[in-house]
C-alpha atoms as a PDB file:
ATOM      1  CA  UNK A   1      -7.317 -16.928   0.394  1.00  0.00           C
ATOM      2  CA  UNK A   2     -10.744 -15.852   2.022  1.00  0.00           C
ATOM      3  CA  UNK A   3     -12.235 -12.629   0.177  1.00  0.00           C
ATOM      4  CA  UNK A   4     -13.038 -10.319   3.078  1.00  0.00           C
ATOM      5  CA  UNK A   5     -15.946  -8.267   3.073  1.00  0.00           C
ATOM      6  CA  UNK A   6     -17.196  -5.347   5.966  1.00  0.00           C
ATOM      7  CA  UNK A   7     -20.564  -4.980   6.488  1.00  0.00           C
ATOM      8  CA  UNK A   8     -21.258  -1.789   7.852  1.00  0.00           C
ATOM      9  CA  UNK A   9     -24.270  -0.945   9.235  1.00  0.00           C
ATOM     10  CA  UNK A  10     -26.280   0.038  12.215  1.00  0.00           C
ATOM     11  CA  UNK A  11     -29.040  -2.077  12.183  1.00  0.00           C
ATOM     12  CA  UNK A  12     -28.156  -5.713  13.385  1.00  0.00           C
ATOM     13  CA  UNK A  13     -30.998  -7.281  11.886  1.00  0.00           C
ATOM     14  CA  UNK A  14     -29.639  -6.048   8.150  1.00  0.00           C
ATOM     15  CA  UNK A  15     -26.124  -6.979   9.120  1.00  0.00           C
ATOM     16  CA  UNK A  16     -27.597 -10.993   9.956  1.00  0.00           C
ATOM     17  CA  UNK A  17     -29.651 -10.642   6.490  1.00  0.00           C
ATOM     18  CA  UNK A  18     -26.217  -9.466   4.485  1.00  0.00           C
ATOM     19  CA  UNK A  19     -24.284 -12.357   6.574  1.00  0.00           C
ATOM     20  CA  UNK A  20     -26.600 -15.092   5.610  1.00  0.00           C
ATOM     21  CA  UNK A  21     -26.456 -13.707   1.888  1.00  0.00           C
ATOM     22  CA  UNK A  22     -22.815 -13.626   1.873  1.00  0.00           C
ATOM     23  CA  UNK A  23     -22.649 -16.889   3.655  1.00  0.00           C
ATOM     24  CA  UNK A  24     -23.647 -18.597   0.282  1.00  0.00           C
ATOM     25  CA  UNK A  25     -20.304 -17.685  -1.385  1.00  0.00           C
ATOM     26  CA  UNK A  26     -18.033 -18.383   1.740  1.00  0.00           C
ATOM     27  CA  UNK A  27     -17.065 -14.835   2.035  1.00  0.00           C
ATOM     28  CA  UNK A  28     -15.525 -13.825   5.746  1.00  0.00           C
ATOM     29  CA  UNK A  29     -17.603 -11.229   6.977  1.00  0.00           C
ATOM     30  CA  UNK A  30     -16.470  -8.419   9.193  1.00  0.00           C
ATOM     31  CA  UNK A  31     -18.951  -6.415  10.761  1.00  0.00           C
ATOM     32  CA  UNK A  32     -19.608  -2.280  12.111  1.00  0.00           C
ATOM     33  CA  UNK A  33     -22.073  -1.065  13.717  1.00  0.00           C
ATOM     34  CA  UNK A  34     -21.351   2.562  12.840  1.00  0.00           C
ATOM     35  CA  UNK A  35     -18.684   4.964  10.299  1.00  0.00           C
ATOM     36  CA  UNK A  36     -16.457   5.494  12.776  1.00  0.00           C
ATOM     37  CA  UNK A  37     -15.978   1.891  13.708  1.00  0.00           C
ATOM     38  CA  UNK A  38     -15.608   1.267   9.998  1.00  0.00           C
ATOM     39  CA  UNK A  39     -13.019   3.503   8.975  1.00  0.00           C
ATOM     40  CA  UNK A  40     -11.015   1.883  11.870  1.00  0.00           C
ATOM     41  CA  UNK A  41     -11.590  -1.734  10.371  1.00  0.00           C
ATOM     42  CA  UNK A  42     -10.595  -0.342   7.164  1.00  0.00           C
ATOM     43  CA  UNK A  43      -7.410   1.385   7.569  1.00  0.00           C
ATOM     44  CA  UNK A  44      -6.539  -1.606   9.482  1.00  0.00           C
ATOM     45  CA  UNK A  45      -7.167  -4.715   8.070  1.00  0.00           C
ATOM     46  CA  UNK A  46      -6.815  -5.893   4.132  1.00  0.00           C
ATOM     47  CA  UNK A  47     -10.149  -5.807   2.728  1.00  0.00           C
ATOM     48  CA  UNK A  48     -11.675  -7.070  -0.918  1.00  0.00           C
ATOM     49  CA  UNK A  49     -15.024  -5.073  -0.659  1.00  0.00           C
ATOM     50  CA  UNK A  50     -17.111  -3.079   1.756  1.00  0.00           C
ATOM     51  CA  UNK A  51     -20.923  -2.887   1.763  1.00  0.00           C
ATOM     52  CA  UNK A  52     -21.529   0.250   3.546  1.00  0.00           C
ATOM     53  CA  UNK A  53     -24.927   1.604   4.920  1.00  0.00           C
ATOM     54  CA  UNK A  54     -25.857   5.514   3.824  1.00  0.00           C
ATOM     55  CA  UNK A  55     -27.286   6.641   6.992  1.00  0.00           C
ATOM     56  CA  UNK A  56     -25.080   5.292  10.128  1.00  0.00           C
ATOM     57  CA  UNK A  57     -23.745   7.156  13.562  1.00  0.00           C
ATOM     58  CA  UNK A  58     -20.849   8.856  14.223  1.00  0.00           C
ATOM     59  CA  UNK A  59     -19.634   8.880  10.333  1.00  0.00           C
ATOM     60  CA  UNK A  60     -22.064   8.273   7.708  1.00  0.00           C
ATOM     61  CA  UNK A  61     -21.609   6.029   4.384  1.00  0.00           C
ATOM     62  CA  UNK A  62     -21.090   9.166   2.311  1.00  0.00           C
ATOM     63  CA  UNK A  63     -18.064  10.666   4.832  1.00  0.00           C
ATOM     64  CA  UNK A  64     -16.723   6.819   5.109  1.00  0.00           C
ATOM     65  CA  UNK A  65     -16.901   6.614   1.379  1.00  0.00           C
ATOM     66  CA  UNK A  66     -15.150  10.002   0.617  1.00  0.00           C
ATOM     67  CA  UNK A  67     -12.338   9.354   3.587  1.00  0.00           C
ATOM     68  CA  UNK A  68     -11.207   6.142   1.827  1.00  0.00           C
ATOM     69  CA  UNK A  69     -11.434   7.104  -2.071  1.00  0.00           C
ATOM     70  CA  UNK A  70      -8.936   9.954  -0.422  1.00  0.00           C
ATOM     71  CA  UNK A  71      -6.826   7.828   0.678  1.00  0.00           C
ATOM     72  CA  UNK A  72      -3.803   6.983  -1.421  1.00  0.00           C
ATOM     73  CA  UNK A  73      -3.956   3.605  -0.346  1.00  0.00           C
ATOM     74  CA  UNK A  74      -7.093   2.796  -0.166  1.00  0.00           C
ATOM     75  CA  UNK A  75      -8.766   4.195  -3.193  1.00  0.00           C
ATOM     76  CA  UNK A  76      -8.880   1.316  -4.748  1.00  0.00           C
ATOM     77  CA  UNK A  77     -11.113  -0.866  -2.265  1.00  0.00           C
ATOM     78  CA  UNK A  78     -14.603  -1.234  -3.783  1.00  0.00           C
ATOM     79  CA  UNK A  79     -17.104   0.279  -1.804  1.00  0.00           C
ATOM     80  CA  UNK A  80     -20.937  -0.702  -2.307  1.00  0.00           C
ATOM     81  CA  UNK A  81     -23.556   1.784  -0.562  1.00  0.00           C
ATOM     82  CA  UNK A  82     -26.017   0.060   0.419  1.00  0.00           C
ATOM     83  CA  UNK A  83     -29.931   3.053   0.623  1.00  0.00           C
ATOM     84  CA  UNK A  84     -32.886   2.933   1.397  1.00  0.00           C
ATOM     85  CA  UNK A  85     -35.807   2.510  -1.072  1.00  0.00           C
ATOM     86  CA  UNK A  86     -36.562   5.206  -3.071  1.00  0.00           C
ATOM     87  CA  UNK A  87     -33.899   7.794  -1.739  1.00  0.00           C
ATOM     88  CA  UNK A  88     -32.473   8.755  -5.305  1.00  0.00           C
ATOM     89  CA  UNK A  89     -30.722  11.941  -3.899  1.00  0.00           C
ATOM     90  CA  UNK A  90     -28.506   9.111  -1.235  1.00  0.00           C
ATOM     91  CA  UNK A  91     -27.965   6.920  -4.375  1.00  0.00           C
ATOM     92  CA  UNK A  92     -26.219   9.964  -6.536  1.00  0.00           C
ATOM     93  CA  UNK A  93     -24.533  11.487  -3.002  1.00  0.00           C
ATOM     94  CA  UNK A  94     -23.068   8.094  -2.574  1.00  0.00           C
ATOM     95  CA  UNK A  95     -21.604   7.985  -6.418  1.00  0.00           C
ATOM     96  CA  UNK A  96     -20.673  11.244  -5.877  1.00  0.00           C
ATOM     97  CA  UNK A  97     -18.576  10.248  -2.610  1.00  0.00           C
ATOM     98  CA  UNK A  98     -16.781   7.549  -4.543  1.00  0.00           C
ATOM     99  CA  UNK A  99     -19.064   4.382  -4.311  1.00  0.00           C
ATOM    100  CA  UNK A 100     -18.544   1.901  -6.613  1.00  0.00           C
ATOM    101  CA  UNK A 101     -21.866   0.670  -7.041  1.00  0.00           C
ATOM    102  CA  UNK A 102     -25.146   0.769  -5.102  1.00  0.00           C
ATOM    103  CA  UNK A 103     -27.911  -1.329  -3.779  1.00  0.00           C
ATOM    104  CA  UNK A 104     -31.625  -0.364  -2.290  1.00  0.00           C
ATOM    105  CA  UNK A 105     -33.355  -2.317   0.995  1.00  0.00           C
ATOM    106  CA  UNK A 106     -35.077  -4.249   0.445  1.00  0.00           C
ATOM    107  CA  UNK A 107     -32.123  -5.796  -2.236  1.00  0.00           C
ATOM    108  CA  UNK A 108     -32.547  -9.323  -3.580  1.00  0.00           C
ATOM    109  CA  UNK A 109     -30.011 -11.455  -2.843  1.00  0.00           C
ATOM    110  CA  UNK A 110     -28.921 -12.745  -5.630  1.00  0.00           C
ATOM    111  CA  UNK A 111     -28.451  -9.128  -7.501  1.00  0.00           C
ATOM    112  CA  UNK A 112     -26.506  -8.488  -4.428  1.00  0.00           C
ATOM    113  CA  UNK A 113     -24.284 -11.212  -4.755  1.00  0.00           C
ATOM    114  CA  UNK A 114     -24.138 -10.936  -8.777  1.00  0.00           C
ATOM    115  CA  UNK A 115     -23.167  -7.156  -7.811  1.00  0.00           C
ATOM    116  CA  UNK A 116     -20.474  -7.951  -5.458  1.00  0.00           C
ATOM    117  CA  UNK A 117     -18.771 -10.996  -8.274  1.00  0.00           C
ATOM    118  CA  UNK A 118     -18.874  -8.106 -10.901  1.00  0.00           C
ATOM    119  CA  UNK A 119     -17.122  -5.478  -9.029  1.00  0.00           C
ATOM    120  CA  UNK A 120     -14.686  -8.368  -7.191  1.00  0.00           C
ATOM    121  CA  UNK A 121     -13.754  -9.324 -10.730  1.00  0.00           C
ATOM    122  CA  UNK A 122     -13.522  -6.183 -12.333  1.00  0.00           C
ATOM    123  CA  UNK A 123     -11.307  -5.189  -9.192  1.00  0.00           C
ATOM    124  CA  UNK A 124      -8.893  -8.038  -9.866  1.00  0.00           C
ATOM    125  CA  UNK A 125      -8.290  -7.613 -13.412  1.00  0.00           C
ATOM    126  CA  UNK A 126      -7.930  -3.801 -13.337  1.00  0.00           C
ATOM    127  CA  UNK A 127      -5.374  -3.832 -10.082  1.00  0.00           C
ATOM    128  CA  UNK A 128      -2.753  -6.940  -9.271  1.00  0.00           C
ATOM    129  CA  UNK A 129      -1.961  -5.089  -6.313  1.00  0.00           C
ATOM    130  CA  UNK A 130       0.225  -5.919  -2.854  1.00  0.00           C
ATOM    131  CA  UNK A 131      -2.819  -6.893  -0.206  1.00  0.00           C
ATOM    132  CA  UNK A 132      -1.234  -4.805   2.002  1.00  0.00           C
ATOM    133  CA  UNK A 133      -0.475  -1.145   0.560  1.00  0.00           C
ATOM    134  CA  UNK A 134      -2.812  -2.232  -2.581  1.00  0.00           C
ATOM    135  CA  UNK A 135       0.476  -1.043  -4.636  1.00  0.00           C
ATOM    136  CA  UNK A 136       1.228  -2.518  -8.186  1.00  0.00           C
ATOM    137  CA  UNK A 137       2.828  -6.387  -7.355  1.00  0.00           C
ATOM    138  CA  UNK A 138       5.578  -8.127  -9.295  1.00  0.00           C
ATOM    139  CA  UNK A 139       3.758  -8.963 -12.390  1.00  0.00           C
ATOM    140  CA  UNK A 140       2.909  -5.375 -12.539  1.00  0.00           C
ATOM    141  CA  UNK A 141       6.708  -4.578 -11.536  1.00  0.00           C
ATOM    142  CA  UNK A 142       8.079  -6.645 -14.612  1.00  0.00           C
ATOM    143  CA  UNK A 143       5.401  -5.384 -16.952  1.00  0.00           C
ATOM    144  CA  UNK A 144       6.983  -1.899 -16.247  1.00  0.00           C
ATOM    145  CA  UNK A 145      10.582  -2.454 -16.334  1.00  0.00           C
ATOM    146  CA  UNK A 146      10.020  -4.493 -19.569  1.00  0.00           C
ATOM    147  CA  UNK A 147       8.167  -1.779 -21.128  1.00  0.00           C
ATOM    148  CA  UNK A 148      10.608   0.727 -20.110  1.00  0.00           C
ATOM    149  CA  UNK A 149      13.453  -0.953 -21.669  1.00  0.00           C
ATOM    150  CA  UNK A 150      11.668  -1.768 -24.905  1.00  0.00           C
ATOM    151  CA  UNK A 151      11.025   1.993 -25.212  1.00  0.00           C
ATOM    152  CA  UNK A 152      14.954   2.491 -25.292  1.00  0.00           C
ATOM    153  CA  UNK A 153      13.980   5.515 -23.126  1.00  0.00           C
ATOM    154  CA  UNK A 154      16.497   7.006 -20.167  1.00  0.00           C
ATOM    155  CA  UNK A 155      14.906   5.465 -16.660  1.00  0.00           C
ATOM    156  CA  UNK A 156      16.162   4.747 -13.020  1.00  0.00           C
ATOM    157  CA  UNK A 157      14.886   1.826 -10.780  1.00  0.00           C
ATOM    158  CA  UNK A 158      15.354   2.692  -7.170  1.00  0.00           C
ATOM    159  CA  UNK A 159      15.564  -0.222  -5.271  1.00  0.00           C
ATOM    160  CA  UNK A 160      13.919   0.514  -1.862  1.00  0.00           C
ATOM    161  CA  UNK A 161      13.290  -1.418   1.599  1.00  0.00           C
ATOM    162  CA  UNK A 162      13.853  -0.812   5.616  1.00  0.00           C
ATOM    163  CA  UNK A 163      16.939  -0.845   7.801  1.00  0.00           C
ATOM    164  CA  UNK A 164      16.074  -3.148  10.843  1.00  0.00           C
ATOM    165  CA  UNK A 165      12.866  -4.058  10.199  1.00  0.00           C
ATOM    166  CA  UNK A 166      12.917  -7.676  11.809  1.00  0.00           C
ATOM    167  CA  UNK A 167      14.285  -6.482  14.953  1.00  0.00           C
ATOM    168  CA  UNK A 168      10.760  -3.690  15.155  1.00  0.00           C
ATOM    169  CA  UNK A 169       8.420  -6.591  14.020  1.00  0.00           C
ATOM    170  CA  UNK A 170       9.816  -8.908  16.684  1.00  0.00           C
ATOM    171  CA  UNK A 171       9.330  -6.132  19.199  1.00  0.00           C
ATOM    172  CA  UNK A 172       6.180  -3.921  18.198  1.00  0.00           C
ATOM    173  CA  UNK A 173       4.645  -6.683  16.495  1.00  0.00           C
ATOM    174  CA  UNK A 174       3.420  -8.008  12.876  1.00  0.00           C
ATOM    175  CA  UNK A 175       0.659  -5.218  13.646  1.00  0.00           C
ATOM    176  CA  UNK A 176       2.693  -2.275  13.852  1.00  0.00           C
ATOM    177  CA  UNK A 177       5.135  -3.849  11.182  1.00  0.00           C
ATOM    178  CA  UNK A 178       1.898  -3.713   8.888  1.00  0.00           C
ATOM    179  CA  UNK A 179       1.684   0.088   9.509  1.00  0.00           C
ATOM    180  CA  UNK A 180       4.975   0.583   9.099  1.00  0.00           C
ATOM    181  CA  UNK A 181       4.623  -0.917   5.592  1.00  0.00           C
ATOM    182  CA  UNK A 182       1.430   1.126   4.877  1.00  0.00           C
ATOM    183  CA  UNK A 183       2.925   4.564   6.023  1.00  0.00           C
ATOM    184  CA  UNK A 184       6.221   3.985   3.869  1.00  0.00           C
ATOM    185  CA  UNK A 185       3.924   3.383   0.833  1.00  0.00           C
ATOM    186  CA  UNK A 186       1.996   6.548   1.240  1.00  0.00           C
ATOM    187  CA  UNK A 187       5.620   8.346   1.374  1.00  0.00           C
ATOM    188  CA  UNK A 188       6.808   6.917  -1.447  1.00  0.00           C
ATOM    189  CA  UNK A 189       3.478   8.186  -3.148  1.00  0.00           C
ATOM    190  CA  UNK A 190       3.097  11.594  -1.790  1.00  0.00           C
ATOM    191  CA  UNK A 191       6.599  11.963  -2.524  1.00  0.00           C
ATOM    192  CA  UNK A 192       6.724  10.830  -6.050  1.00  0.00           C
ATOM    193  CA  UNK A 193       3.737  13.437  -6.782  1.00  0.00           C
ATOM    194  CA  UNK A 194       5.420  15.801  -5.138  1.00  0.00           C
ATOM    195  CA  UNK A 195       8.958  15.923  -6.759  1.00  0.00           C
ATOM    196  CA  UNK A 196       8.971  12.807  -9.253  1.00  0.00           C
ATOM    197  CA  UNK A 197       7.261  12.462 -12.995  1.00  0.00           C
ATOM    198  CA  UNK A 198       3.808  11.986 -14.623  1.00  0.00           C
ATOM    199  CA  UNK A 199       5.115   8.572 -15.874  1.00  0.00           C
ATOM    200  CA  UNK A 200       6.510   7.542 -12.871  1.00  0.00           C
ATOM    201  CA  UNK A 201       5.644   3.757 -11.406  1.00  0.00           C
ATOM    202  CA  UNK A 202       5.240   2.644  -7.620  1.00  0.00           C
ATOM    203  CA  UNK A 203       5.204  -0.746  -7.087  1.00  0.00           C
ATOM    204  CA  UNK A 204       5.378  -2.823  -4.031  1.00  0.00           C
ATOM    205  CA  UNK A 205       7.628  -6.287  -4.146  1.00  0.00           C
ATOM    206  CA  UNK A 206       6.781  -7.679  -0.485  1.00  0.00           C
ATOM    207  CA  UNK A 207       7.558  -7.505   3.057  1.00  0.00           C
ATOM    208  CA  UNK A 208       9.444  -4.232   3.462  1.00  0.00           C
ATOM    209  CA  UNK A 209      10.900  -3.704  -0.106  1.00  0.00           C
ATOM    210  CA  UNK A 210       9.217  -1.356  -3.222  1.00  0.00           C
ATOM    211  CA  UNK A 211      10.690  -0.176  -6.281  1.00  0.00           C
ATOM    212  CA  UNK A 212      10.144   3.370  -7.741  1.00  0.00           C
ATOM    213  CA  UNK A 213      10.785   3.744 -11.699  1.00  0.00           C
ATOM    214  CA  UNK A 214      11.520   7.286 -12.727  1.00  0.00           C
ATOM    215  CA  UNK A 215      13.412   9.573 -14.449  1.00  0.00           C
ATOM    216  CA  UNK A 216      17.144  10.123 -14.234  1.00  0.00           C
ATOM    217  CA  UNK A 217      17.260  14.207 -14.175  1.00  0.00           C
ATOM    218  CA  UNK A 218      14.672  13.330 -10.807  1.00  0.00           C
ATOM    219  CA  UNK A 219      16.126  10.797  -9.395  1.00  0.00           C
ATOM    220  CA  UNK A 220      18.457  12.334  -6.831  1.00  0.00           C
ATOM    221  CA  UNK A 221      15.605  14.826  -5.660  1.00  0.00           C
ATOM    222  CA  UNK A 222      13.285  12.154  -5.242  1.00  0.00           C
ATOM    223  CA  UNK A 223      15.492   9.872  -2.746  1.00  0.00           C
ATOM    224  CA  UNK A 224      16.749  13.023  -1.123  1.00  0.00           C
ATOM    225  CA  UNK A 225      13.076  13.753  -0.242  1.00  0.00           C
ATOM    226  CA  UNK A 226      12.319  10.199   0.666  1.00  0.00           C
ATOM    227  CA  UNK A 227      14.687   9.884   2.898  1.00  0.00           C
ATOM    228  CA  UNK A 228      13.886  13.222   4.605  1.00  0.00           C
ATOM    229  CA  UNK A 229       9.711  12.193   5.113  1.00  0.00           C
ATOM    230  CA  UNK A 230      10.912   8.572   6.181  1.00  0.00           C
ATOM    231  CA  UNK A 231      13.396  10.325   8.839  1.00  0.00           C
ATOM    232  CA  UNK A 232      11.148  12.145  10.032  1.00  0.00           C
ATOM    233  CA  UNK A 233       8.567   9.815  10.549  1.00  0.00           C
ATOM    234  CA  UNK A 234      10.118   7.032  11.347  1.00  0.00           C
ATOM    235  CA  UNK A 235      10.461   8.049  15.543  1.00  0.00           C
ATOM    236  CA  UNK A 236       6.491   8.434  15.553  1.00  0.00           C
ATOM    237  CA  UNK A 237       6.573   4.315  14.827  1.00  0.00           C
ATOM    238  CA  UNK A 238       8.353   3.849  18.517  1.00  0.00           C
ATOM    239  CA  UNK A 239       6.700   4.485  22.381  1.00  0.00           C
ATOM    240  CA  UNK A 240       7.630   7.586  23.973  1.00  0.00           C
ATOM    241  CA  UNK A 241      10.796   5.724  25.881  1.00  0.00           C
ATOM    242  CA  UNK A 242      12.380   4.209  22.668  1.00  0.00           C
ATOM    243  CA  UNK A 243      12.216   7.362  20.936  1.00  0.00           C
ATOM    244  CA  UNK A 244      14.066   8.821  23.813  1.00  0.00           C
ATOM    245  CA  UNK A 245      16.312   6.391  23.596  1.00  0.00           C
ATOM    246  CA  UNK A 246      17.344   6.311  19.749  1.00  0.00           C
ATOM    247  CA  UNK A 247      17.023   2.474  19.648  1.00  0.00           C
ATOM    248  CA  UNK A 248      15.659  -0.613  20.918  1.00  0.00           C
ATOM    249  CA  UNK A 249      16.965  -3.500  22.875  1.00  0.00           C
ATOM    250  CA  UNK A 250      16.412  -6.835  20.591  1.00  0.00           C
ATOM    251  CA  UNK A 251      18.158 -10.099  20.099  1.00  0.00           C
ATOM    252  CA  UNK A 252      20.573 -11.182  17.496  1.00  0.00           C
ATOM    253  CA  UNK A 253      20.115 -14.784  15.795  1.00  0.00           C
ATOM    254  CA  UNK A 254      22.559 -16.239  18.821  1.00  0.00           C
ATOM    255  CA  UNK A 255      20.426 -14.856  21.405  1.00  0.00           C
ATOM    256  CA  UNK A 256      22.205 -12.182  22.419  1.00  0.00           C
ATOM    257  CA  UNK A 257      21.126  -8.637  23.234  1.00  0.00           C
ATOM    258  CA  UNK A 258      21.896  -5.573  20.861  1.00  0.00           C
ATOM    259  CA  UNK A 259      20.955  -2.030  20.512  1.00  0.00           C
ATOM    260  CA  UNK A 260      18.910  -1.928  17.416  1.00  0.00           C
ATOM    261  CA  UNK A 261      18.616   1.890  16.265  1.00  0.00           C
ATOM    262  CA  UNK A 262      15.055   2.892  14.876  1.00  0.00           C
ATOM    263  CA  UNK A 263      13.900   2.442  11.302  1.00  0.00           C
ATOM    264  CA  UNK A 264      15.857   3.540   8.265  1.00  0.00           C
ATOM    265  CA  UNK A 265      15.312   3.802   4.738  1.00  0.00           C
ATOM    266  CA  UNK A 266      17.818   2.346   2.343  1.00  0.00           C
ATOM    267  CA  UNK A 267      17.437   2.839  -1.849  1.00  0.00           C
ATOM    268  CA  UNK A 268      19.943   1.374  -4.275  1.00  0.00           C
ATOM    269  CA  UNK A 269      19.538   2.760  -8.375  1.00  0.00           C
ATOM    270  CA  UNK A 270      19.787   0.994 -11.325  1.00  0.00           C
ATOM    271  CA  UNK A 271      20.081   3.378 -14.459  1.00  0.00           C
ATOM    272  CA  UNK A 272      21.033   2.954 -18.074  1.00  0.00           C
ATOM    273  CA  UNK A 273      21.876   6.782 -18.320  1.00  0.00           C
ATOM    274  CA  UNK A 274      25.802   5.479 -18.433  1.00  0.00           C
ATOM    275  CA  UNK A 275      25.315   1.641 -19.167  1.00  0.00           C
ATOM    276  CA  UNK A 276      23.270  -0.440 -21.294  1.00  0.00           C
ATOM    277  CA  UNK A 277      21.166  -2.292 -19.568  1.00  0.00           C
ATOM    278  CA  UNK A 278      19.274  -5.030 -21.814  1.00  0.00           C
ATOM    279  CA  UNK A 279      17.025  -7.364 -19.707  1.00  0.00           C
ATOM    280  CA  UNK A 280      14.971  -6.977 -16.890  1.00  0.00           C
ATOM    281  CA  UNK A 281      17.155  -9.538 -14.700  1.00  0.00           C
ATOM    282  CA  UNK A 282      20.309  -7.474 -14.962  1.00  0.00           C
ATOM    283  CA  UNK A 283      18.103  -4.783 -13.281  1.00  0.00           C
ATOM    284  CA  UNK A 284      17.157  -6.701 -10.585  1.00  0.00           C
ATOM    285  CA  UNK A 285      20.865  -8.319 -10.176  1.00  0.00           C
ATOM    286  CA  UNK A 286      22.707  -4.824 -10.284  1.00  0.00           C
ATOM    287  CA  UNK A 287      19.573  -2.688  -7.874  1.00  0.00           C
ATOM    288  CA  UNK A 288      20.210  -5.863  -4.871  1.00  0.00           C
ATOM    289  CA  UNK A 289      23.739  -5.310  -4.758  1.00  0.00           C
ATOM    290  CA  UNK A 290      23.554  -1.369  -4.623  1.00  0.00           C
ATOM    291  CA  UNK A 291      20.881  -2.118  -1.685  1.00  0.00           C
ATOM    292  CA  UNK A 292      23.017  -4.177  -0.373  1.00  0.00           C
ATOM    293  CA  UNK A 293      25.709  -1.984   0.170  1.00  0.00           C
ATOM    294  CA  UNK A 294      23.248   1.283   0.872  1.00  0.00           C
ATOM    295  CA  UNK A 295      22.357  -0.776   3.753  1.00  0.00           C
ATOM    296  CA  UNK A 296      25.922  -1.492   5.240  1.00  0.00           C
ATOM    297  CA  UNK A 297      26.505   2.299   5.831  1.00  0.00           C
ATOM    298  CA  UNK A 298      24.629   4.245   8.982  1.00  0.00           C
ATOM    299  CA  UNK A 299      20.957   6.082   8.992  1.00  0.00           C
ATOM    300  CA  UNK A 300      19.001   6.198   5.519  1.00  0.00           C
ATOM    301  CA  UNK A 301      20.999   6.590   2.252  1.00  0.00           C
ATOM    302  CA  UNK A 302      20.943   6.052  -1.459  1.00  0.00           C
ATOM    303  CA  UNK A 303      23.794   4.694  -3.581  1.00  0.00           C
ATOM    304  CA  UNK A 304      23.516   5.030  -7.504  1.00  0.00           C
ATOM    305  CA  UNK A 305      24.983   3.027  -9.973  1.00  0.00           C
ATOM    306  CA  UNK A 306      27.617   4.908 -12.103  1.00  0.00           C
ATOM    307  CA  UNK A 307      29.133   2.288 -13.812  1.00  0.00           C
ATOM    308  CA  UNK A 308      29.668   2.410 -17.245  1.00  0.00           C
ATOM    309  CA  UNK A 309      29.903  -0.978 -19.890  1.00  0.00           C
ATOM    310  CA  UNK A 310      34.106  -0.447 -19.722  1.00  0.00           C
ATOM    311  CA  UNK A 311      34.355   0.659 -16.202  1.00  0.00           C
ATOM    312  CA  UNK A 312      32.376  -2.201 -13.974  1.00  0.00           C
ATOM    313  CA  UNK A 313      32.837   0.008 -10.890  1.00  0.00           C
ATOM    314  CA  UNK A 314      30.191   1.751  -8.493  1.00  0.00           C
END
């Protein structure tokens, strides 16, 4: 997979120089002519690294800078501000916004380049993260889980993913299914800081399923409020008419034409508070089937597992 790089920057002369530099590591290049411009690029396509110019229009490299390190999501995307020679106050304003690293025009290519493998690598080891939401992955996921039940400790695994998501994608589009995804991750995150744990874990599985690990004493509290931020969101996903309407008119793998109501959130929870759970599979084996049958009953829901090792009953 092609590591994608912005270059943002005003001056089209620099952006050909940077393009020509990166062109010697095959990197795809995306380019902005100004902040504003930018930040749009950003929150909407997956980026490895942005090399982003201190004094631009509309948005500067500092407010760019500070508007994605905000961002739940985005924090982790390595930002290099790129100053001009001699400016040490830009240089410590750009640290100071969240930058990564730094370079000064007139930069030699080859520091740039060495600059941008270091941070690329240092990026990859420290986050094996979903492209998408730049969440925790599976290896991540299993690392957790495994490390909970070694510690012998009390946890819950909620199981989570979307109620009719294929029907919106084939509709709105892989686009909008992409936003979808990233505004569901930043409820799950806002959500767990809100009402959840300092320990807790957010990781992101694929497509339109994530897994929470917390706590059981906050586990109801924390689907409760999930589900409430994901039902109220979820109508600002549809236009004006299909939000009127409750649904949206899609077709069925025959062919034939249903009435698909909006988005939904469905969680299923695995917890060894009344069983013993002993390997990371059961987990996995025992959360799908709870899913499963959170997702056969109407609107956003969460089923818990309170099955004990003599009564195999949820």
């Amino acid at each position: 997979m092609a590591v994608k790089i912005l270059i943002a920057d005003d001056d089209p002369d620099i952006r050909d120089v940077l393009k020509l530099t990166l062109a010697e590591e095959n990197y795809e290049v995306i380019e902005a002519g100004d902040g504003e411009e930018a930040l749009k690029i950003i929150n909407a396509k997956p980026l490895n690294l942005v090399l982003l110019d201190y004094k631009m229009p509309k948005l500067d490299g500092r407010q760019v800078c500070r508007l994605v390190k905000r961002d739940l999501l985005l924090r982790h995307l390595p930002v290099i501000m790129v100053t001009g020679k001699g400016e040490v106050s830009d240089r410590i304003d750009g640290i100071d916004a969240g930058a990564d690293d730094y370079i000064v025009k007139p930069f030699e290519p080859k520091e740039l380049l060495a600059r941008i493998r270091m941070i690329l690598r240092r990026t990859e080891r420290d986050l094996e993260a979903n492209p998408l939401t730049r969440l925790p992955g599976n290896v991540s996921i299993l690392n957790e889980l495994s490390r909970r039940l070694e510690s012998k400790a009390l946890f819950s695994v909620c199981y989570l993913d979307l109620d009719k998501f294929k029907a919106y994608n084939d509709t709105y589009g892989f686009e909008h299914g992409d936003d979808v995804i990233r505004e569901t991750a930043r409820i799950l995150i806002r959500t767990t800081q809100e009402v959840g744990s300092a320990d807790d874990f957010i990781g992101h599985i694929g497509g339109d399923d994530f897994v929470i690990v917390t706590t059981p004493d906050r586990t109801d509290d924390l689907c409760k409020k999930v589900i409430e931020e994901f039902e109220k969101t979820s109508p600002t996903f549809y236009n004006e008419t299909d939000r009127k309407k409750g649904y949206i008119v899609a077709h069925d793998r025959q062919g034939k034409e249903q009435n698909v109501p909006l988005l939904s959130i469905s969680i299923g929870v695995v917890s060894n508070e009344t069983r013993k759970i002993e390997h990371v599979a059961q987990v996995g084996e025992i959360g799908a089937e709870l899913k499963s049958y959170a997702k056969s009953m109407e609107r956003s829901n969460y089923v818990k597992d309170k099955r004990n090792n003599d009564r195999e009953k949820a």
